[in-house]
N, C-alpha and C. Protein backbone atom coordinates (compact mmCIF):
# COMPACT_ATOMS: atom_id res chain seq x y z
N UNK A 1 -105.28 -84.13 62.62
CA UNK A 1 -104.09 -84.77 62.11
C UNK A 1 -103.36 -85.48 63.24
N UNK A 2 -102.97 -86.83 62.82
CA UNK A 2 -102.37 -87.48 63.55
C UNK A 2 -100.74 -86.90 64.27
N UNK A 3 -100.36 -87.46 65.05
CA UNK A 3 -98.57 -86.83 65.48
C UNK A 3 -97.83 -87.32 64.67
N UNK A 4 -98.36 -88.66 64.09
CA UNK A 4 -96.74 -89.70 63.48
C UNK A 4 -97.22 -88.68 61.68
N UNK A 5 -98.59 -87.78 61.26
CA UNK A 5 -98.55 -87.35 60.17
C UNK A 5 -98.42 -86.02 60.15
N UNK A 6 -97.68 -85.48 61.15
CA UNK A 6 -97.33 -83.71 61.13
C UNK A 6 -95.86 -83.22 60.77
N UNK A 7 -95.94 -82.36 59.76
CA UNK A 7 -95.08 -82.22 59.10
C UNK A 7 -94.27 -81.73 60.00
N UNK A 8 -92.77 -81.87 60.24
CA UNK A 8 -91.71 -80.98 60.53
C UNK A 8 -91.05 -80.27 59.66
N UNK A 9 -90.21 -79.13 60.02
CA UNK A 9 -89.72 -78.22 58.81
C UNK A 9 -88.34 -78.10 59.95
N UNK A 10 -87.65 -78.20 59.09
CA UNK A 10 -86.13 -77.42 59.49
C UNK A 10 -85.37 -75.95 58.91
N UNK A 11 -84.98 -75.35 59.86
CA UNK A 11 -84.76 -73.70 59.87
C UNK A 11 -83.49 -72.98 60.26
N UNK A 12 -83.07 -72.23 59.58
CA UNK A 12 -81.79 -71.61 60.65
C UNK A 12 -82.19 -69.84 60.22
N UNK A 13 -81.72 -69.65 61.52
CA UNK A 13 -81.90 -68.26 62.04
C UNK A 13 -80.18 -68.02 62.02
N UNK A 14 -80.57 -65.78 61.10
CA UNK A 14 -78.97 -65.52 61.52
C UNK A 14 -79.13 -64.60 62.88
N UNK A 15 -78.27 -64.70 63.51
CA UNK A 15 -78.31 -63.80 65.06
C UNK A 15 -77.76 -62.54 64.21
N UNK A 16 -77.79 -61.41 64.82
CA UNK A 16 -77.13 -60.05 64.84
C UNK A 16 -75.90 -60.00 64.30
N UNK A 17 -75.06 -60.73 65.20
CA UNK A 17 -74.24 -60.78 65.23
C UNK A 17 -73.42 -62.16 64.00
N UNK A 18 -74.23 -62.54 63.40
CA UNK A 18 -74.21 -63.49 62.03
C UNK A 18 -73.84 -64.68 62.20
N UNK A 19 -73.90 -65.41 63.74
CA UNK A 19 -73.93 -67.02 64.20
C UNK A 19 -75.56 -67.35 63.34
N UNK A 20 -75.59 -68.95 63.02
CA UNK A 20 -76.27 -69.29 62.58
C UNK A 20 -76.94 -70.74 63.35
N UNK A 21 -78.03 -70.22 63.77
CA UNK A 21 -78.64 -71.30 64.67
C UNK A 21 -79.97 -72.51 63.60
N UNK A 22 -79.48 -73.77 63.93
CA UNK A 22 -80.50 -74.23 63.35
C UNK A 22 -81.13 -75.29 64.38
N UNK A 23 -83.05 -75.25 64.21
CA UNK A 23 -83.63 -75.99 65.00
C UNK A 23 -84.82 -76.49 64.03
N UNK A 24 -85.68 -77.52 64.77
CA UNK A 24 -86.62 -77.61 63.89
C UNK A 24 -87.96 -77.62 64.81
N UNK A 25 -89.38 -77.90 63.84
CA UNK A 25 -90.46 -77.04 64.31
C UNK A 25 -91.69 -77.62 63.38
N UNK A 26 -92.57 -77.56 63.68
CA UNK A 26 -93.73 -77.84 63.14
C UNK A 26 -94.38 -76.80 62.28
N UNK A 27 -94.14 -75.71 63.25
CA UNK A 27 -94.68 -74.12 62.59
C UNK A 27 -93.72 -73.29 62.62
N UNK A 28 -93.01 -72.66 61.60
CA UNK A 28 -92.14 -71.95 61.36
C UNK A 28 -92.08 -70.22 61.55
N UNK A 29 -93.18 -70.04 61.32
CA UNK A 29 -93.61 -68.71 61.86
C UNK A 29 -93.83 -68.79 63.58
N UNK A 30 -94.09 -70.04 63.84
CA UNK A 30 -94.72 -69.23 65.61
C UNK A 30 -93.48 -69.68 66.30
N UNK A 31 -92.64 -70.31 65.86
CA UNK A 31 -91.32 -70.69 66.41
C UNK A 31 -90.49 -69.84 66.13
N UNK A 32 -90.25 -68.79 65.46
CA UNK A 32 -89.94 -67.59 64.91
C UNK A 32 -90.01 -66.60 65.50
N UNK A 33 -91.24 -66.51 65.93
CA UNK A 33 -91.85 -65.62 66.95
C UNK A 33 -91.50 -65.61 68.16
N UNK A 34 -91.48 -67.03 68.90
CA UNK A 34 -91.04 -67.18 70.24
C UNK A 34 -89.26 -66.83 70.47
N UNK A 35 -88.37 -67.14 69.29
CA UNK A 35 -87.47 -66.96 69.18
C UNK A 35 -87.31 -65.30 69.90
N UNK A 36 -87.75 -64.58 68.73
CA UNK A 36 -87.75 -63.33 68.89
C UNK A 36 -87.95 -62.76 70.03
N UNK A 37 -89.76 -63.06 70.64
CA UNK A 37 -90.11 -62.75 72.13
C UNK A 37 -89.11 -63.17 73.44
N UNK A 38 -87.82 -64.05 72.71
CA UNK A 38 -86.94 -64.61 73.74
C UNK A 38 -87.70 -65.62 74.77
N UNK A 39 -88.60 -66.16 74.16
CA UNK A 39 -89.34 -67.51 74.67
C UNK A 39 -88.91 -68.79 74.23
N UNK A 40 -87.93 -68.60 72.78
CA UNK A 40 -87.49 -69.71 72.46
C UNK A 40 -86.17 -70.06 73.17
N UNK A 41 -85.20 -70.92 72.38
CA UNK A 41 -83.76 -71.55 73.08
C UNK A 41 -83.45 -70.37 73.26
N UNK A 42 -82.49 -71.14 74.78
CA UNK A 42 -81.70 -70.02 75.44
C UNK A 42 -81.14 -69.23 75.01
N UNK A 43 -80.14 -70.55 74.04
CA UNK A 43 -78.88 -69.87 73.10
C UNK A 43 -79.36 -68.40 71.91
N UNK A 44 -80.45 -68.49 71.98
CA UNK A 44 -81.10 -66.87 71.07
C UNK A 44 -81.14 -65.75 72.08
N UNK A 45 -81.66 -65.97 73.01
CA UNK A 45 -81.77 -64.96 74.20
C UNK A 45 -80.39 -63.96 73.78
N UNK A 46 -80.81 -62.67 73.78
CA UNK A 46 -80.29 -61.58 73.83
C UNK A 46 -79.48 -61.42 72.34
N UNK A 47 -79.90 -62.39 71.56
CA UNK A 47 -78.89 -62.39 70.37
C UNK A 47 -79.15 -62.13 69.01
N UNK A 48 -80.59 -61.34 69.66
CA UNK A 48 -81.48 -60.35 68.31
C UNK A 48 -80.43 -59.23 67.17
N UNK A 49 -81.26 -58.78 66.51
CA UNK A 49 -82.51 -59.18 65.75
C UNK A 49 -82.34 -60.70 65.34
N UNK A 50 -83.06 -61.33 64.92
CA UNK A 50 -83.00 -62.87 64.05
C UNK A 50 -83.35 -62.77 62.54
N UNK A 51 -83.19 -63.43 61.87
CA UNK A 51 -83.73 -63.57 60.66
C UNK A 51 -84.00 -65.24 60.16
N UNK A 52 -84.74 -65.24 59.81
CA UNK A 52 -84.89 -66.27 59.01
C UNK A 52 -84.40 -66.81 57.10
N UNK A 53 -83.47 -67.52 57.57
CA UNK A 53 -82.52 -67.63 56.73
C UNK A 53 -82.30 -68.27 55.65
N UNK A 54 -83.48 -69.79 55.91
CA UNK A 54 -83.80 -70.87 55.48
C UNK A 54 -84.50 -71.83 56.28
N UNK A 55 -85.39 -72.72 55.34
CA UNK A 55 -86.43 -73.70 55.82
C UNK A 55 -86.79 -74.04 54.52
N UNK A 56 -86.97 -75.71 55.54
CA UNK A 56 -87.63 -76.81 54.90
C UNK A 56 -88.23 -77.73 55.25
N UNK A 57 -88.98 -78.33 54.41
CA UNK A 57 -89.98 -79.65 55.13
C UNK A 57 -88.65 -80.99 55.27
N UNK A 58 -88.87 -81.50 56.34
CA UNK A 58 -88.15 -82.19 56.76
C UNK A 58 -88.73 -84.21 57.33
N UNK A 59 -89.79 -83.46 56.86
CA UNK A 59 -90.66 -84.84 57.11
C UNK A 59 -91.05 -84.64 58.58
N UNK A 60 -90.94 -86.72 59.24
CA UNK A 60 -91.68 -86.80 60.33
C UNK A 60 -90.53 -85.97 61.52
N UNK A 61 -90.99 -86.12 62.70
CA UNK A 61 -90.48 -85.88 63.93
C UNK A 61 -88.84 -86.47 64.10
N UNK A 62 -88.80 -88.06 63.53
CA UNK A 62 -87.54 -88.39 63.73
C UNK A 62 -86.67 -88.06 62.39
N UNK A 63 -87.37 -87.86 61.44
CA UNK A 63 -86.28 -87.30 59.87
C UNK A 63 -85.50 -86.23 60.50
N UNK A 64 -86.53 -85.56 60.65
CA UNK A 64 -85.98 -83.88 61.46
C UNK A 64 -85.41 -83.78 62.05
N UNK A 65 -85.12 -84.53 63.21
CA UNK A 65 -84.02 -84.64 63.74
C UNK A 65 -82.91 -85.14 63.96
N UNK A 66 -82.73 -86.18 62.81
CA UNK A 66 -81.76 -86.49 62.30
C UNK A 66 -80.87 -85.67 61.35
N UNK A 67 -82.01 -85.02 60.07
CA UNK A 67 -81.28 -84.26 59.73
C UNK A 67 -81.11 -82.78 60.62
N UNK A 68 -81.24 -82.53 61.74
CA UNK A 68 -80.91 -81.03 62.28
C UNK A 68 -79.54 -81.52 62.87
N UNK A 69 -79.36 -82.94 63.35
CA UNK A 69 -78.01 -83.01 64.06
C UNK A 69 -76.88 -83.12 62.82
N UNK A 70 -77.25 -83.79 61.37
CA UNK A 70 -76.77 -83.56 60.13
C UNK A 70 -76.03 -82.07 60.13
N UNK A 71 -77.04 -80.88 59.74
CA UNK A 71 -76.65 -79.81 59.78
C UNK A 71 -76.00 -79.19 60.89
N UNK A 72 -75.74 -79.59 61.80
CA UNK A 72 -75.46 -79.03 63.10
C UNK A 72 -74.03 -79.44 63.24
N UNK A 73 -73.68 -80.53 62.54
CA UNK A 73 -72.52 -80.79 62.29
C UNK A 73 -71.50 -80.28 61.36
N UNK A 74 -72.12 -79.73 60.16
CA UNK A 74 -71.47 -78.87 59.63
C UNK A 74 -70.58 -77.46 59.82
N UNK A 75 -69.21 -77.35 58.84
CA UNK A 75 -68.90 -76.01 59.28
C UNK A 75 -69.69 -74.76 58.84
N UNK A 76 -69.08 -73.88 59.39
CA UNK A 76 -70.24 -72.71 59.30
C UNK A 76 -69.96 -72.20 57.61
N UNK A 77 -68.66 -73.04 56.88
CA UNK A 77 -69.01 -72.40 55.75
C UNK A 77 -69.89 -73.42 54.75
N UNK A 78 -70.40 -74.78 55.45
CA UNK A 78 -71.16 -75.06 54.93
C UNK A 78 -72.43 -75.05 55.16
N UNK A 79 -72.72 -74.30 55.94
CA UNK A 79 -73.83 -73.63 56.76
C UNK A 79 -74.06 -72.83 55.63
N UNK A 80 -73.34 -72.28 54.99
CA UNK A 80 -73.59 -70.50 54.34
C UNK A 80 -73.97 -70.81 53.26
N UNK A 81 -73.54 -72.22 52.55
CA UNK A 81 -73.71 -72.66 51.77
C UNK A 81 -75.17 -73.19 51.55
N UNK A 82 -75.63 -73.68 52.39
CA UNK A 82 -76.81 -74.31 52.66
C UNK A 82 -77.81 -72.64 52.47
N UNK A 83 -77.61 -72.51 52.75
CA UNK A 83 -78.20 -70.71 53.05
C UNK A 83 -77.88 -70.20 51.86
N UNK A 84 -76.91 -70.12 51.16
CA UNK A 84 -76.93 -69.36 50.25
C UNK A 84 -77.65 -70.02 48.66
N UNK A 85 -77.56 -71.60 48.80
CA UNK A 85 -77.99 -71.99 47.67
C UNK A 85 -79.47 -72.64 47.66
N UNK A 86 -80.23 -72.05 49.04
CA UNK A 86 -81.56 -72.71 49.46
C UNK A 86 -82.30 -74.18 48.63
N UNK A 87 -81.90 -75.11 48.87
CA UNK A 87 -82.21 -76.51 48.14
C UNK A 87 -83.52 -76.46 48.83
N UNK A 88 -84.29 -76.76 47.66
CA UNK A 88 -85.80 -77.08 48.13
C UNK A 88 -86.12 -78.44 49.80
N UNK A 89 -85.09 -79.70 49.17
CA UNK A 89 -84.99 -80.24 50.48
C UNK A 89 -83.50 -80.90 50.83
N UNK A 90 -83.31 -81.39 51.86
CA UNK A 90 -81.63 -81.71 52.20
C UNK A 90 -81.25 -82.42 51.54
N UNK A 91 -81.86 -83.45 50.98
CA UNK A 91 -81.77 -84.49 49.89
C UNK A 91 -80.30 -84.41 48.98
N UNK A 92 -81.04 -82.54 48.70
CA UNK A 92 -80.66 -81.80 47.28
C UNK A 92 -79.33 -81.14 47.73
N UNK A 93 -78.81 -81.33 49.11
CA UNK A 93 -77.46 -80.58 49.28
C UNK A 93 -76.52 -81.91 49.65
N UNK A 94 -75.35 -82.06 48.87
CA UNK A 94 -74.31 -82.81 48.68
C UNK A 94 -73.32 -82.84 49.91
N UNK A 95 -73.31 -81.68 51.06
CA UNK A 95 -72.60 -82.12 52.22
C UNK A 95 -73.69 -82.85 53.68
N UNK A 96 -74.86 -82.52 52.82
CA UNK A 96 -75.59 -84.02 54.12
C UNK A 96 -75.57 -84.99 53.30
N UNK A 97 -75.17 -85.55 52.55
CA UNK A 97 -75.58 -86.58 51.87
C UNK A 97 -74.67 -87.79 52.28
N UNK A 98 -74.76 -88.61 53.09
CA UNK A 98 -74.03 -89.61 53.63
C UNK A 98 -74.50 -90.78 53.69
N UNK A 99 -73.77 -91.96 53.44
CA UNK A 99 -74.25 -93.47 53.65
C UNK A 99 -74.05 -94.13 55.30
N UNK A 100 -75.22 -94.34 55.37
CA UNK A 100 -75.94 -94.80 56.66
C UNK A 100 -75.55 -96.14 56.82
């Protein structure tokens, strides 16, 4: 598989302590993992257990990261929101939904 045809998925992890980190990833499980092993971002380091909270396909490399700085902008109660009402894709949630 080509790079410009590999899926990205977008994810947020809750820390322990119930901050909500979101990044994105190709493989959701092994990025998960590294999280955990404290191989992933800094900002997780020491801020176990994690959970996985939510994910989605997010398309190419640059969708994904457009929409992660999308979500990253949000408040954390629309964070919870996003989390609590798991939309199949961002499309489907009404506080990313903005004219470009």
């Amino acid at each position: 598989m080509k790079n410009s045809e590999t899926t990205w998925f977008l994810y947020l992890l809750r820390t322990g302590s119930g901050l909500l980190y979101t990044g994105i990833t190709t493989d959701v499980a092994r990025r998960l993992a590294q999280h955990q092993s404290g191989k992933g971002a800094r900002a997780l380091r020491g801020k176990g257990p994690l959970a996985l909270v939510y994910h989605c396909v997010a398309g190419d490399r640059s969708t994904a990261l457009k929409w992660e700085y999308r979500v990253k902008q949000l408040s954390k109660m629309q964070k919870e929101r996003l989390v609590q009402h798991q939309p199949s894709t961002l499309i489907d949630f009404p506080p990313l939904i903005r004219s470009d």
